[in-house]
C-alpha atoms as a PDB file:
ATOM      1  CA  UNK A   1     -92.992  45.137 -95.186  1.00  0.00           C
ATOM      2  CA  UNK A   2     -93.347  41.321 -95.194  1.00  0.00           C
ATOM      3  CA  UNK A   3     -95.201  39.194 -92.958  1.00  0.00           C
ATOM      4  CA  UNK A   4     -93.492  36.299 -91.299  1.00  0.00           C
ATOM      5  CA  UNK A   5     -93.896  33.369 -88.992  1.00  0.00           C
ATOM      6  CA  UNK A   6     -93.913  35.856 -85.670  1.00  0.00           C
ATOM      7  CA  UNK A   7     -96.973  37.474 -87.831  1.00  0.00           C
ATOM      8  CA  UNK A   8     -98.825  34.065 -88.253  1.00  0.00           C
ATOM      9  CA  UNK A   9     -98.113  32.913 -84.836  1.00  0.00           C
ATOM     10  CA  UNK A  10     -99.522  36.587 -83.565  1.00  0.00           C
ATOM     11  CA  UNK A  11    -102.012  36.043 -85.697  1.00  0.00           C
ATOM     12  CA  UNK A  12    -103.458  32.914 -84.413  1.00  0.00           C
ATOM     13  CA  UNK A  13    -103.100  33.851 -80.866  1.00  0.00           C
ATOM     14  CA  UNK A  14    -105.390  36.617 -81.868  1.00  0.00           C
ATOM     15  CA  UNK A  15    -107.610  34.735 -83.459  1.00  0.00           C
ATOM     16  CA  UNK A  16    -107.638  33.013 -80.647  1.00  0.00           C
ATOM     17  CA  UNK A  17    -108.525  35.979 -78.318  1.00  0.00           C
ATOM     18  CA  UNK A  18    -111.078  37.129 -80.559  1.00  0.00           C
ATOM     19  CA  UNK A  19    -113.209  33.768 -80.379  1.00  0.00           C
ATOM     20  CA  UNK A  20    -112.850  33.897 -76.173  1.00  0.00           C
ATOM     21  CA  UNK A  21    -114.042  37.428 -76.366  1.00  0.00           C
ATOM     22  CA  UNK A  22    -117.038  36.709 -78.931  1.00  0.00           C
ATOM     23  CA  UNK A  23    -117.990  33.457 -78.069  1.00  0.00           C
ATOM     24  CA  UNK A  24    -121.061  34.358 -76.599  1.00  0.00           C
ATOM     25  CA  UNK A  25    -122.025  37.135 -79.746  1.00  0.00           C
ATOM     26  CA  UNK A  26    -121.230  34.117 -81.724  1.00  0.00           C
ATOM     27  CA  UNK A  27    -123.503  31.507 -79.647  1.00  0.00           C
ATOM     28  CA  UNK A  28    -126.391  34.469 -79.937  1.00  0.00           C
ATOM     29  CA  UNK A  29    -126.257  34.622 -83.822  1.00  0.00           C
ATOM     30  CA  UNK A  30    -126.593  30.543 -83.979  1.00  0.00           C
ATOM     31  CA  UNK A  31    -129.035  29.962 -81.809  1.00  0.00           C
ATOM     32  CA  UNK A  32    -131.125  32.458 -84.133  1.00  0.00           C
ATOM     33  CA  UNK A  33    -130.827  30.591 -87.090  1.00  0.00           C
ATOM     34  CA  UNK A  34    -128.707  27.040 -86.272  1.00  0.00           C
ATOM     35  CA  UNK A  35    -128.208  25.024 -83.309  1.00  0.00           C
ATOM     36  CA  UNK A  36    -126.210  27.927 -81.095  1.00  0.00           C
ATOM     37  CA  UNK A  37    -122.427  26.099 -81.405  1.00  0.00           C
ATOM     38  CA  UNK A  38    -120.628  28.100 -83.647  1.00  0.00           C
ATOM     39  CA  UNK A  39    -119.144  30.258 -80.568  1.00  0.00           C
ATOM     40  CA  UNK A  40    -118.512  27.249 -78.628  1.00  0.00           C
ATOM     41  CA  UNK A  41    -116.792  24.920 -81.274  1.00  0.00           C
ATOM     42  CA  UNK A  42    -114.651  28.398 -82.830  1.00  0.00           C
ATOM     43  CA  UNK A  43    -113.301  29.321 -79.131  1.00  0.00           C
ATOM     44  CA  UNK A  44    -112.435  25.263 -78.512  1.00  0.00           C
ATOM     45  CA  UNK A  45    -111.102  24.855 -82.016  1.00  0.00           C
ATOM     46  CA  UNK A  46    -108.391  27.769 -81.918  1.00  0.00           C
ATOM     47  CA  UNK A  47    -107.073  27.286 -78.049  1.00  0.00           C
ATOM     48  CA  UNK A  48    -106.563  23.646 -79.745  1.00  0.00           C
ATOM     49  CA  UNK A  49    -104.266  25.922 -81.585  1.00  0.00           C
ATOM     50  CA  UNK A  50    -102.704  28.085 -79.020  1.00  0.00           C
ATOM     51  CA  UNK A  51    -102.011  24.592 -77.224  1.00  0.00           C
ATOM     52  CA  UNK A  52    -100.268  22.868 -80.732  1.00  0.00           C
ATOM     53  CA  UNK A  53     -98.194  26.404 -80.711  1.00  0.00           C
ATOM     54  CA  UNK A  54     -97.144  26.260 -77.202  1.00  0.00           C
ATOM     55  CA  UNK A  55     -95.525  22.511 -78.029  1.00  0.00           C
ATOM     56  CA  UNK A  56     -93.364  24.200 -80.873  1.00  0.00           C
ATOM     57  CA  UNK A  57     -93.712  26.940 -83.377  1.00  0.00           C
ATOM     58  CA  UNK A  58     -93.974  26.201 -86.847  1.00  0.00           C
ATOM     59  CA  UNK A  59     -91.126  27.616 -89.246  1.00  0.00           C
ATOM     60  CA  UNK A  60     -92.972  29.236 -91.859  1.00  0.00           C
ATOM     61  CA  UNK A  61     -96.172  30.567 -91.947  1.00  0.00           C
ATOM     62  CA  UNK A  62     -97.521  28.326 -94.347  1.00  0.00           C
ATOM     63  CA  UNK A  63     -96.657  25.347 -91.954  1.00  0.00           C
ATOM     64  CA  UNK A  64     -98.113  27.482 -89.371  1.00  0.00           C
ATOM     65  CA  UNK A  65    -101.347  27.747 -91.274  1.00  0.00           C
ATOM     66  CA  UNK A  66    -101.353  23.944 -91.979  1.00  0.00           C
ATOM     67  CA  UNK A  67    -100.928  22.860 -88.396  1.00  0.00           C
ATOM     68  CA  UNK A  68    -104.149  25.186 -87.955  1.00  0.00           C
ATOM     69  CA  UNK A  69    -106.041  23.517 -90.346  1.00  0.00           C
ATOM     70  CA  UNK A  70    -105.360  19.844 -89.257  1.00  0.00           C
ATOM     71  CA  UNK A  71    -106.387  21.031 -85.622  1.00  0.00           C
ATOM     72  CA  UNK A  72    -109.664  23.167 -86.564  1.00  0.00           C
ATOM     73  CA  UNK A  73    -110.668  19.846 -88.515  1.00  0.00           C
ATOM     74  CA  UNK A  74    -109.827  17.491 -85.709  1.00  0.00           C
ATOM     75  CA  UNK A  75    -111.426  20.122 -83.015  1.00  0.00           C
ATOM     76  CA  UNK A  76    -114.647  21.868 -84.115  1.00  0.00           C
ATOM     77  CA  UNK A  77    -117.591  20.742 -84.513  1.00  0.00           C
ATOM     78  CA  UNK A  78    -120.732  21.120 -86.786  1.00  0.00           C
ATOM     79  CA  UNK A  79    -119.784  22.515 -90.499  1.00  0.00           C
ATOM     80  CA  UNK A  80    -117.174  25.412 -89.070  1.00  0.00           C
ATOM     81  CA  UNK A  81    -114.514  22.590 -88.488  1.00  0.00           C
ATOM     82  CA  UNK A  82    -114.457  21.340 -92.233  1.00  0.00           C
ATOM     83  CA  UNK A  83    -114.747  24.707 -93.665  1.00  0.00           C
ATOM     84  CA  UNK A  84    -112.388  26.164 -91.710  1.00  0.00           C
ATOM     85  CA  UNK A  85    -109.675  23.670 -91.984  1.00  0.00           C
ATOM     86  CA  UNK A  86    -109.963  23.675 -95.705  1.00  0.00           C
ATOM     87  CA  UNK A  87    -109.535  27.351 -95.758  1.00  0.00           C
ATOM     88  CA  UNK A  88    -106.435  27.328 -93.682  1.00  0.00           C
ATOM     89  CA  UNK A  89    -105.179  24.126 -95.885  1.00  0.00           C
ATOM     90  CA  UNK A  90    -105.548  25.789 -98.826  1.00  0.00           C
ATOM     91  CA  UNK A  91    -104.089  28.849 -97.896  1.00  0.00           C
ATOM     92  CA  UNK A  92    -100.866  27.090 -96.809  1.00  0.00           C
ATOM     93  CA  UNK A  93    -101.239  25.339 -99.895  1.00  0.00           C
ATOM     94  CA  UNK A  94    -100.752  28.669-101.920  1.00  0.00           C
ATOM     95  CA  UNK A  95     -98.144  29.572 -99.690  1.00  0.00           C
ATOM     96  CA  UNK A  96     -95.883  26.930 -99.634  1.00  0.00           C
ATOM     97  CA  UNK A  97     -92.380  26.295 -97.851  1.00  0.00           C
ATOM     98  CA  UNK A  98     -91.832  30.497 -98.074  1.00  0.00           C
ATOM     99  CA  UNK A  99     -90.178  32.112 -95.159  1.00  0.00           C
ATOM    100  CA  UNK A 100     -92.485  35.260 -95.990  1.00  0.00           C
ATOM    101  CA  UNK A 101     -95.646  36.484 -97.230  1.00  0.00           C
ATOM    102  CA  UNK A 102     -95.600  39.820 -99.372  1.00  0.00           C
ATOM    103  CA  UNK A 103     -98.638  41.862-100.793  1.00  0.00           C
ATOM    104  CA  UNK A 104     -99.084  39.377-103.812  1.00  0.00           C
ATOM    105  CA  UNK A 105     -98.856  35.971-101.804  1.00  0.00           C
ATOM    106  CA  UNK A 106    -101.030  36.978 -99.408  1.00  0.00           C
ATOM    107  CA  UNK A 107    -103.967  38.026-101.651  1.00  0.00           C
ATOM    108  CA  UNK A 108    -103.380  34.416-103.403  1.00  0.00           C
ATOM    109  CA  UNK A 109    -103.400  33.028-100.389  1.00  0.00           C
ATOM    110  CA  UNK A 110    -106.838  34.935 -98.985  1.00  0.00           C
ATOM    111  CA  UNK A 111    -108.788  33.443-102.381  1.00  0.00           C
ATOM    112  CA  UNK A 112    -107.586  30.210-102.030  1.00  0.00           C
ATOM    113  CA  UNK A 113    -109.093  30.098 -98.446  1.00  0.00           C
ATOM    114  CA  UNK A 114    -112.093  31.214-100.053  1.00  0.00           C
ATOM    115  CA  UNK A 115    -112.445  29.162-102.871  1.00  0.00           C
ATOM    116  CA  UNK A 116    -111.798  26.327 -99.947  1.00  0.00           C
ATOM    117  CA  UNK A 117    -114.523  27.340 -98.213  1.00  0.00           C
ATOM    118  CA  UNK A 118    -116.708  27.692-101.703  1.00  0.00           C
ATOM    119  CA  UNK A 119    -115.289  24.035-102.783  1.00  0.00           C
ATOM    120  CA  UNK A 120    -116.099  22.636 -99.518  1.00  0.00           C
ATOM    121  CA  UNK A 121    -119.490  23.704 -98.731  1.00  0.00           C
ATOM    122  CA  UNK A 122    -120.934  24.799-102.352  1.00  0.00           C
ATOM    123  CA  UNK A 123    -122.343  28.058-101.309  1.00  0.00           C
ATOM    124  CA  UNK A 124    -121.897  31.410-103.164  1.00  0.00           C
ATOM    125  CA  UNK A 125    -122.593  34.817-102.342  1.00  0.00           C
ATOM    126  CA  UNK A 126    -125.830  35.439-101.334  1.00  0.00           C
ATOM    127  CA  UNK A 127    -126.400  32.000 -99.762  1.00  0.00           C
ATOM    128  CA  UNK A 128    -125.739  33.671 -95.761  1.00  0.00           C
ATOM    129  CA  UNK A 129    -122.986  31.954 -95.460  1.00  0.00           C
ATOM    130  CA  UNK A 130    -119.426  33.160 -94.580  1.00  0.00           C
ATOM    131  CA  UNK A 131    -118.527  33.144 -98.147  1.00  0.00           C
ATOM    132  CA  UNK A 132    -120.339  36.901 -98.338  1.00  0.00           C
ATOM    133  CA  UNK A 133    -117.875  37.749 -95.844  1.00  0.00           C
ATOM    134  CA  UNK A 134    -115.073  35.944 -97.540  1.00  0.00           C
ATOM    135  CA  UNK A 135    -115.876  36.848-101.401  1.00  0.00           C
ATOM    136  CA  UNK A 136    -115.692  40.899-100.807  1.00  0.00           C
ATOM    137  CA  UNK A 137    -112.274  40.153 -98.641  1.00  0.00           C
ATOM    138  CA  UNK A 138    -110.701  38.387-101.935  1.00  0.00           C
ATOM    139  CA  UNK A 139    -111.433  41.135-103.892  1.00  0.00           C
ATOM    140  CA  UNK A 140    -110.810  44.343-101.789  1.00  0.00           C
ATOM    141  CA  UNK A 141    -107.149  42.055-101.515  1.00  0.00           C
ATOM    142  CA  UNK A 142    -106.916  41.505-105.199  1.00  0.00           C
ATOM    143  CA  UNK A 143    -107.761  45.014-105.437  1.00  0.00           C
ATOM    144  CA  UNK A 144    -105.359  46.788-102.903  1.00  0.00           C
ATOM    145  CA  UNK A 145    -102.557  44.237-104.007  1.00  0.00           C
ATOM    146  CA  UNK A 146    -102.952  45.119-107.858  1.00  0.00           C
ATOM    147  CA  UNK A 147    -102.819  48.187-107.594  1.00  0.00           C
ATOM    148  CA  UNK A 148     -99.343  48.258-106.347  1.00  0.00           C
ATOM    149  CA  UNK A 149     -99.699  50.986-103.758  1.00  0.00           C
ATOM    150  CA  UNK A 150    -100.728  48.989-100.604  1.00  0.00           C
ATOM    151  CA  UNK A 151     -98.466  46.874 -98.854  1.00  0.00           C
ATOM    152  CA  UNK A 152     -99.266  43.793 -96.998  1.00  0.00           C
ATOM    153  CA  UNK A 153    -100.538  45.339 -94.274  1.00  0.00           C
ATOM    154  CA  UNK A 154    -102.910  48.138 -96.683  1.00  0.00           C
ATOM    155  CA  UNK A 155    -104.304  44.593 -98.100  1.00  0.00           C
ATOM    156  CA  UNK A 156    -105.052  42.935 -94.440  1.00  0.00           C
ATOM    157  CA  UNK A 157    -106.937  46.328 -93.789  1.00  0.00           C
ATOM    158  CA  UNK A 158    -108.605  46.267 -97.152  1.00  0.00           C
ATOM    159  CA  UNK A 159    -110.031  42.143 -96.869  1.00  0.00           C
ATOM    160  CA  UNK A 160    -110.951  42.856 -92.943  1.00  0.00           C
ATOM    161  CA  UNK A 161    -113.296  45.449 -93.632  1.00  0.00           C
ATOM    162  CA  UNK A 162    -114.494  44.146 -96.560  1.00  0.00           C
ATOM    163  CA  UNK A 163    -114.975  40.823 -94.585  1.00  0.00           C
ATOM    164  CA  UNK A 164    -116.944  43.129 -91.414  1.00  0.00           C
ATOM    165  CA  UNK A 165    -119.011  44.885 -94.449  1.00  0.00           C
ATOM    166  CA  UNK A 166    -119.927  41.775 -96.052  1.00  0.00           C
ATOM    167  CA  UNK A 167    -121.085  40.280 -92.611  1.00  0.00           C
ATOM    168  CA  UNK A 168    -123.174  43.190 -91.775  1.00  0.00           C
ATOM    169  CA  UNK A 169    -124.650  42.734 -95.389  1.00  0.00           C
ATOM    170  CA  UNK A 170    -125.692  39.236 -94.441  1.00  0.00           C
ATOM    171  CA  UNK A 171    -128.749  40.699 -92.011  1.00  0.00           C
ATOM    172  CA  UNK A 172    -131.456  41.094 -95.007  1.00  0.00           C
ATOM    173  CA  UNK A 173    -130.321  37.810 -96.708  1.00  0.00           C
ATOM    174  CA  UNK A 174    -132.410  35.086 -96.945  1.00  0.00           C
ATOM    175  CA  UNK A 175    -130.580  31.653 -96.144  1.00  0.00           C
ATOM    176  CA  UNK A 176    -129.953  29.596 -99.301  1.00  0.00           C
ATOM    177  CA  UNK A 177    -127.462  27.047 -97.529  1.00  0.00           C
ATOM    178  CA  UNK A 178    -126.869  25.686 -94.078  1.00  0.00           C
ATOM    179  CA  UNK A 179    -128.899  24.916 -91.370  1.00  0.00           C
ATOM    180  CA  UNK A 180    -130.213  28.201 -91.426  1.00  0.00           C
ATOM    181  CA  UNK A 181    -131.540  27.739 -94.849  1.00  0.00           C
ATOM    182  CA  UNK A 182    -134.471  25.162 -92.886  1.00  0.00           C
ATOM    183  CA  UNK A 183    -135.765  28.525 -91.685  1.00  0.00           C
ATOM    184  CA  UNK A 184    -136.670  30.077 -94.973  1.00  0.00           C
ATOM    185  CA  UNK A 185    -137.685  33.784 -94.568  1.00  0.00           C
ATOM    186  CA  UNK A 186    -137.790  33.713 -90.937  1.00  0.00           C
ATOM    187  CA  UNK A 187    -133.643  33.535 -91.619  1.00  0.00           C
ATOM    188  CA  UNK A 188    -133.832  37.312 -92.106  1.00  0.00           C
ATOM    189  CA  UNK A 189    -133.385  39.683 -90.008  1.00  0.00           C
ATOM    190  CA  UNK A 190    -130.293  37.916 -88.902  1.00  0.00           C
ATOM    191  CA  UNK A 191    -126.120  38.046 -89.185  1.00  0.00           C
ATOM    192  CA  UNK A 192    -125.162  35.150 -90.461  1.00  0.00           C
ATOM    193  CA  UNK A 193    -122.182  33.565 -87.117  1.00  0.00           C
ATOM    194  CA  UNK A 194    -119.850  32.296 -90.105  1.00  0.00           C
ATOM    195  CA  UNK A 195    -119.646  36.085 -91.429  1.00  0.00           C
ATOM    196  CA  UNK A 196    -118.816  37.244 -88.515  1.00  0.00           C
ATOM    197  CA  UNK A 197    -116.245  34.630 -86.977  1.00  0.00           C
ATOM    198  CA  UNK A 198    -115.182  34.967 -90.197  1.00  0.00           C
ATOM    199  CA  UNK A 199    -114.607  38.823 -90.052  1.00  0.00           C
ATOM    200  CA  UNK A 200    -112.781  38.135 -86.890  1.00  0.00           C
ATOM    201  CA  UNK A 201    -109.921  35.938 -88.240  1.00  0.00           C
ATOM    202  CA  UNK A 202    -109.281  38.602 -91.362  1.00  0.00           C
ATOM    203  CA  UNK A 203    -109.763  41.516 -88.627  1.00  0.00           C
ATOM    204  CA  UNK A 204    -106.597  39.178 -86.083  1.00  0.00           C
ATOM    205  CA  UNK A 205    -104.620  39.081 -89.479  1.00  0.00           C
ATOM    206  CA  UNK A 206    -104.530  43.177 -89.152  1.00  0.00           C
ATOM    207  CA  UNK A 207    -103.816  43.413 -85.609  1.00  0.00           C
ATOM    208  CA  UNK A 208    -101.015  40.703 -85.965  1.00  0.00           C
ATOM    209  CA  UNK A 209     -99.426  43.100 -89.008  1.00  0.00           C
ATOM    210  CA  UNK A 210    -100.304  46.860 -87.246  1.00  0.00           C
END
């Protein structure tokens, strides 16, 4: 099994879905530790995307990932936008012109969204931050992909519920980075909303593949 521009397109309409269905869960988690947008700027930023895919569909899913990250940057707000977008960009990066995505590309393609996301906002795991949803995604990926047995979908699986472990995991931190970080102690206690949106897009990438 490869994936393949249908999968990225399905993909992003997911992703899509999932940030209309959780954009209030997302607003809730801000507004306990930031300034309550992250729901609001993730559901604008990716039906920016549905719209750019309804005008025409990329040819590969690299492209497809690219046109993603130009419109999360140029659509959402607040620190998501930026982070986001390089993730995406980054990811197409690794991908290049390919027609399709196997077990080994996509893993490649998974840590260079996350070293993005590091590069771009200088957090680590630990800080709260979606990088402690992203970081245990990479290397369940690396993992399932190395080991020779999982296909591309067996990796999806293994980086989403890495991704929803490492977001749960986030509840005792104690913010290092971020507006949350302003909060000190009082940070804990709480998910951190970049986790879990976070979660979501690796969870869409499943769905998409299943």
């Amino acid at each position: 099994m490869v994936l393949d521009i249908n999968w990225a397109v399905k993909w992003l309409t997911l992703c899509a879905q999932a940030m209309a269905e959780h954009r209030v869960e997302l607003i809730e988690l801000d507004r306990a530790i930031g300034d309550s947008d992250h729901g609001e700027n993730m559901d604008r930023g990716f039906q920016a995307v549905l719209a750019k895919l309804g005008e025409s569909t990329p040819e590969t899913p690299g492209a497809a990932l690219k046109m993603t990250a130009m419109t999360l940057m140029s659509k959402v707000g607040g620190a998501a936008g930026p982070l986001y977008g390089t993730a995406f960009l980054r990811a197409a990066t690794a991908l290049g012109d390919s027609a399709e995505v196997d077990a080994a590309a996509l893993a490649g393609a998974l840590a260079a969204a996350r070293d993005g996301i590091v590069a771009r906002g200088k957090a680590e795991s630990g800080d709260k931050t979606m990088v402690d949803a992203w970081t245990p995604a990479v290397d369940a990926a690396r993992a399932a992909a190395d080991g020779g047995s999982a296909d591309v979908l067996g990796v999806l699986v293994a980086a989403a519920e890495a991704a929803e472990a490492g977001a749960v995991a986030t509840d005792p931190m104690v913010a290092r980075k971020g507006r949350a970080s302003y909060l000190g102690e009082r940070s804990a206690g709480h998910r951190d909303p970049g986790a879990v949106s976070s979660a979501l897009i690796l969870r869409a990438a499943v769905g998409a593949a299943a």
